[in-house]
Protein backbone atom coordinates (compact mmCIF):
# COMPACT_ATOMS: atom_id res chain seq x y z
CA UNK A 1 -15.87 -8.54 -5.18
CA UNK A 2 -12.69 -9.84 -4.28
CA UNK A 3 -12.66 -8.99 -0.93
CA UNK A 4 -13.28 -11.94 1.06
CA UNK A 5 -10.27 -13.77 -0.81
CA UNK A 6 -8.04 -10.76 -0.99
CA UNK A 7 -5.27 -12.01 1.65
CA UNK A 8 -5.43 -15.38 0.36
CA UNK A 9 -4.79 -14.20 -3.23
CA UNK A 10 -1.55 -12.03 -2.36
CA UNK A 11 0.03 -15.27 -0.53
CA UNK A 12 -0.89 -17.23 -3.71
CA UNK A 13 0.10 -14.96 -6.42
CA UNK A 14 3.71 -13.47 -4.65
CA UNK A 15 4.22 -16.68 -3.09
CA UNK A 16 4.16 -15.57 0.39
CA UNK A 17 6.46 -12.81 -0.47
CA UNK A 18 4.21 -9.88 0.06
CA UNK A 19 4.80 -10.48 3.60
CA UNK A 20 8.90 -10.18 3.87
CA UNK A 21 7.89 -7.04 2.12
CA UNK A 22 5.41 -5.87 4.03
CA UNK A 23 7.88 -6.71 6.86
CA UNK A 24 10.81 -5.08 5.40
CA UNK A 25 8.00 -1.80 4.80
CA UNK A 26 7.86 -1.17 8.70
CA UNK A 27 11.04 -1.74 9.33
CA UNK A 28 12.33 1.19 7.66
CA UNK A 29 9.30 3.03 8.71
CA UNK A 30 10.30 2.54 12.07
CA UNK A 31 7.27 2.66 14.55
CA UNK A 32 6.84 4.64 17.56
CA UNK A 33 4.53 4.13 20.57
CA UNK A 34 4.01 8.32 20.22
CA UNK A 35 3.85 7.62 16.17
CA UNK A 36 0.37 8.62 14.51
CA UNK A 37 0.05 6.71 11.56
CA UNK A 38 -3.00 6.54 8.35
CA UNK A 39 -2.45 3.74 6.41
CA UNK A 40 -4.06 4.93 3.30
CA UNK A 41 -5.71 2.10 1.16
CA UNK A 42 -5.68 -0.21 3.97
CA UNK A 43 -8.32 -1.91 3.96
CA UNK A 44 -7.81 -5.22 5.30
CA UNK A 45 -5.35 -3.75 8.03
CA UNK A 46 -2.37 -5.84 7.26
CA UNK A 47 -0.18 -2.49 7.68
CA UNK A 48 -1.85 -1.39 10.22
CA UNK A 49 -1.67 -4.68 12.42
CA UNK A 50 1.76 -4.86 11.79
CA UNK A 51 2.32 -1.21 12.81
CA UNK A 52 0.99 -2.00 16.15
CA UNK A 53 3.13 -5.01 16.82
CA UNK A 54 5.93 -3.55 16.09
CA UNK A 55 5.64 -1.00 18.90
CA UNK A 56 3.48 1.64 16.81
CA UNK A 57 0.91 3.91 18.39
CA UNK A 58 -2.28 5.28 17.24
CA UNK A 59 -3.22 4.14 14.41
CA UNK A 60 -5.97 4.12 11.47
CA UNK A 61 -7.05 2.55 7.75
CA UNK A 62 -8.56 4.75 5.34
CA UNK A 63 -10.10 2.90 2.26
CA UNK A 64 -12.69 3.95 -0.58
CA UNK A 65 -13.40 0.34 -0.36
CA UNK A 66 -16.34 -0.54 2.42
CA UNK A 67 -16.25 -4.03 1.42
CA UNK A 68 -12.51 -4.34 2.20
CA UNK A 69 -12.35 -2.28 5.43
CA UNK A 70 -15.28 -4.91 6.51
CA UNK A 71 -13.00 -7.62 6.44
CA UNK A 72 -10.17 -5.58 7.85
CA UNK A 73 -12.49 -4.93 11.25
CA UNK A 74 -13.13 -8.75 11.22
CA UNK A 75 -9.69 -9.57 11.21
CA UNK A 76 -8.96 -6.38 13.96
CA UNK A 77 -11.22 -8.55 15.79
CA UNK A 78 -10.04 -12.18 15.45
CA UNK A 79 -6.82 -10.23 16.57
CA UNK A 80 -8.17 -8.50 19.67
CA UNK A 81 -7.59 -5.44 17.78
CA UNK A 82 -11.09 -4.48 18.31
CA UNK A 83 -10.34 -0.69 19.03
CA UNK A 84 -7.17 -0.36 18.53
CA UNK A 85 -7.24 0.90 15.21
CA UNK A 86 -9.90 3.67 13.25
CA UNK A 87 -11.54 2.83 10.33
CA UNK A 88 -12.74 5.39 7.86
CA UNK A 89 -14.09 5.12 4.56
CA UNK A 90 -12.87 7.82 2.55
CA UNK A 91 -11.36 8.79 -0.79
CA UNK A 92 -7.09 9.10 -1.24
CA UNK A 93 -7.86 12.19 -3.40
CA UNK A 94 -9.89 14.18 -0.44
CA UNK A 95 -8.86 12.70 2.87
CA UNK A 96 -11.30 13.93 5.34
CA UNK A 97 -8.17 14.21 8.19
CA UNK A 98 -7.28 17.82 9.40
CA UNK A 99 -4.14 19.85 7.69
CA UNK A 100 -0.20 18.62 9.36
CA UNK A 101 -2.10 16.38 11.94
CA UNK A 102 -0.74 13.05 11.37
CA UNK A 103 3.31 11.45 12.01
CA UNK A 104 3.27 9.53 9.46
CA UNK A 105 1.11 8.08 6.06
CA UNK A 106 1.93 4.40 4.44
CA UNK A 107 0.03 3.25 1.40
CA UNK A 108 0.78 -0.07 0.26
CA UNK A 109 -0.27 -1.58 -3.10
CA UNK A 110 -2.97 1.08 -3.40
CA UNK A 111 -1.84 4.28 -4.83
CA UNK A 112 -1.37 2.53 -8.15
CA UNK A 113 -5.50 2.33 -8.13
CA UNK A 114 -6.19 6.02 -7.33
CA UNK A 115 -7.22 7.80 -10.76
CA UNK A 116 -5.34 11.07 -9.60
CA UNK A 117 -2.23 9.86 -8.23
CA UNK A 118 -0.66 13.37 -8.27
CA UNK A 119 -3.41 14.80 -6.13
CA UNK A 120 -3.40 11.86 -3.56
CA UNK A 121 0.19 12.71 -2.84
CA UNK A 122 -1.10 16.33 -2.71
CA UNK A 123 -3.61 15.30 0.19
CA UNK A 124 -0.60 12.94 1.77
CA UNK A 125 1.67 16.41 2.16
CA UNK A 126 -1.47 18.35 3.39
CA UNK A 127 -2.14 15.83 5.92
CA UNK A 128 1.47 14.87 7.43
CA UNK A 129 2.77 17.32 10.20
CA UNK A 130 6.38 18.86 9.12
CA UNK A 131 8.68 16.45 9.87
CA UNK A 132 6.10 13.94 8.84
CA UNK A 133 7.27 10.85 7.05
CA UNK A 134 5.51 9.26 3.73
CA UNK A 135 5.91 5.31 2.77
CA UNK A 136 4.57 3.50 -0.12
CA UNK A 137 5.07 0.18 -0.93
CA UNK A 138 3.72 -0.22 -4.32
CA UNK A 139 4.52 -2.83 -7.52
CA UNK A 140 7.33 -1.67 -9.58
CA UNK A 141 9.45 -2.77 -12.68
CA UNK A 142 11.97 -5.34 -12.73
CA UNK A 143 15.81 -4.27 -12.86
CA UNK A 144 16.92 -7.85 -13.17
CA UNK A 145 17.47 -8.26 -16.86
CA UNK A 146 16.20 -11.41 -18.66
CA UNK A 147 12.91 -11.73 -16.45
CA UNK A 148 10.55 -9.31 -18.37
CA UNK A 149 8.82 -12.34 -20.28
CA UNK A 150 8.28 -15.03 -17.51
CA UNK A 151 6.99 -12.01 -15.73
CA UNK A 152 5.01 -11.17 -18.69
CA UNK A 153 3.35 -14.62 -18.83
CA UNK A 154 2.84 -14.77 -15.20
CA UNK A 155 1.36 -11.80 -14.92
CA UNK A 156 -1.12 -11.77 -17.49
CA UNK A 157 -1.76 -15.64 -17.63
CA UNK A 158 -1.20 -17.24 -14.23
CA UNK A 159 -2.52 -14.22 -12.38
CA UNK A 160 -6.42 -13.99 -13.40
CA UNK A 161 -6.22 -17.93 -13.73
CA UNK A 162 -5.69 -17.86 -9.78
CA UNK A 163 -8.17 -15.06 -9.83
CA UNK A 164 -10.93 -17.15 -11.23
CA UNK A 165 -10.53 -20.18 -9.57
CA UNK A 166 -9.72 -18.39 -5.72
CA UNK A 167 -11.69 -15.33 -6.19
CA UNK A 168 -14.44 -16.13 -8.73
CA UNK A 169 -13.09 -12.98 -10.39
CA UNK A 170 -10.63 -13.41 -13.08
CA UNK A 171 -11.12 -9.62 -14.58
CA UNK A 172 -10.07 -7.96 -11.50
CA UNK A 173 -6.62 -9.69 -11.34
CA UNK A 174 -6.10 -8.86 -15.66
CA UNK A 175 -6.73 -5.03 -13.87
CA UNK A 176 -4.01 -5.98 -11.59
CA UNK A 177 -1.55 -6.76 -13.82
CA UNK A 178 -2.20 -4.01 -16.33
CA UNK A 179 -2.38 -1.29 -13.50
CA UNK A 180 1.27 -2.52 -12.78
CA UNK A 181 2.41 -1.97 -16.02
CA UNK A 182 0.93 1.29 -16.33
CA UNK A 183 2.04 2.51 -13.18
CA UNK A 184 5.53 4.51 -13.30
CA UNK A 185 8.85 3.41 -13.08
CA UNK A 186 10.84 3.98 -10.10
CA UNK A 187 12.26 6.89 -10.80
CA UNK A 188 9.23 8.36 -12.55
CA UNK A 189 7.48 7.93 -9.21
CA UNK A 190 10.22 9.46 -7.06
CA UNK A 191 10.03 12.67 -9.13
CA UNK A 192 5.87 12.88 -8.58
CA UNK A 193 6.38 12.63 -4.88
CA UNK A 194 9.25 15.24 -5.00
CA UNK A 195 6.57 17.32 -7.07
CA UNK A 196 3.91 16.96 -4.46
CA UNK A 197 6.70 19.08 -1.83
CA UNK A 198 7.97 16.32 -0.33
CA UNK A 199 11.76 16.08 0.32
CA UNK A 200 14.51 13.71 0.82
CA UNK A 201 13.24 10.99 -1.51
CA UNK A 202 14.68 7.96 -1.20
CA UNK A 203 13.53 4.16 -2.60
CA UNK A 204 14.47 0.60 -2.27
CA UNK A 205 14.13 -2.08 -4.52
CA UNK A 206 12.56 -5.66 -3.45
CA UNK A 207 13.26 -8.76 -5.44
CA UNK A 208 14.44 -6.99 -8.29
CA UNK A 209 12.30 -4.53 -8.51
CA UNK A 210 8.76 -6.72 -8.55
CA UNK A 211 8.19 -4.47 -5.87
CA UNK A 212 9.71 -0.74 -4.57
CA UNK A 213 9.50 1.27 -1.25
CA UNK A 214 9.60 4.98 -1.95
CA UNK A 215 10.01 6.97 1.91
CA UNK A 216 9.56 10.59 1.82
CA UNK A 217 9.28 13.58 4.36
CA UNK A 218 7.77 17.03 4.69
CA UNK A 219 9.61 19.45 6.12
């Protein structure tokens, strides 16, 4: 339902910062023109789009989400994109991509929504080649003391206000905001990917911890 508005909601609710993240994201991922990337939970292709300006190579989205890869193929071809990137509509929890076939899978603010978090990152090992690299940009919690309660307010007040008047969809944005506080801790997180059989797990926190990147490999 909220679709249509969804990349006019992020600049609105972060501010604009979603995109110095976003930016800081593939950065440390690094693209490569001989790269093969999934960005899982992609939907609108901002990852993606951003992977191939930065030098990436082949590229696709995977999203449960038709609605949301829709707008992402739009904007692919507003961009002259058109065919540069795959689309696929298809579950986090059973990725329909061969075993060790890909260089690389991102996820970005869409892990947090997947019901069986441990067996998405499951699937991500299965489907990254060894030596194969996993990102996630995801919401996080704050490590900046003092903040919890404007964050609090913002979250659960501000937010689904925005989400009503931009979206027409106030109850999706009051899932937002109690998804992130559900979701695990930093740390918490870092050991589930380590579970999965990835190695060398690393994270960085982004404006204070609103926000983390967790990087992983499978060797």
């Amino acid at each position: 339902s909220v679709a249509a508005r969804y990349d006019v909601m992020n600049d609105l609710m972060s501010g604009g910062l979603h995109r110095a993240w976003k930016a800081a994201f593939i950065t440390w991922l690094r693209p490569r023109p001989d790269m093969h990337l999934l960005d899982l939970a992609g939907g609108t292709g901002d990852i993606a789009f951003r992977f191939l300006r930065a030098g990436g190579g082949n590229v696709a989205v995977a999203d449960i989400n038709l609605e949301m890869l829709l707008v992402g193929r739009k904007r692919a071809k507003r961009r002259r994109l058109d065919g540069a990137v795959a689309w696929l509509c298809a579950n986090g929890e059973a990725l329909p991509v061969p075993d060790g076939s890909l260089d690389a899978v991102t996820c970005a603010f869409g892990i947090r929504n997947m019901t069986d978090k441990r067996q998405a990152l499951s699937e991500i090992r299965r489907v990254l080649k060894p030596g194969g690299r996993f990102m996630c940009l995801e919401f996080s919690r704050l490590v900046l003391p003092g903040l919890e309660g404007l964050y609090e307010r913002y979250s659960f007040s501000v937010v689904p206000w925005l989400g009503r008047l931009v979206a027409n969809d106030a109850a999706s944005y009051r899932y937002l905001a109690e998804s992130i506080r559900t979701f695990p801790d930093q740390d918490t997180f870092a050991g589930m990917i380590a579970e999965a059989g990835l190695s060398n797990v690393t994270y960085r926190n982004l404006t204070g911890g609103v926000a983390a990147m967790h990087s992983a490999w499978r060797i």
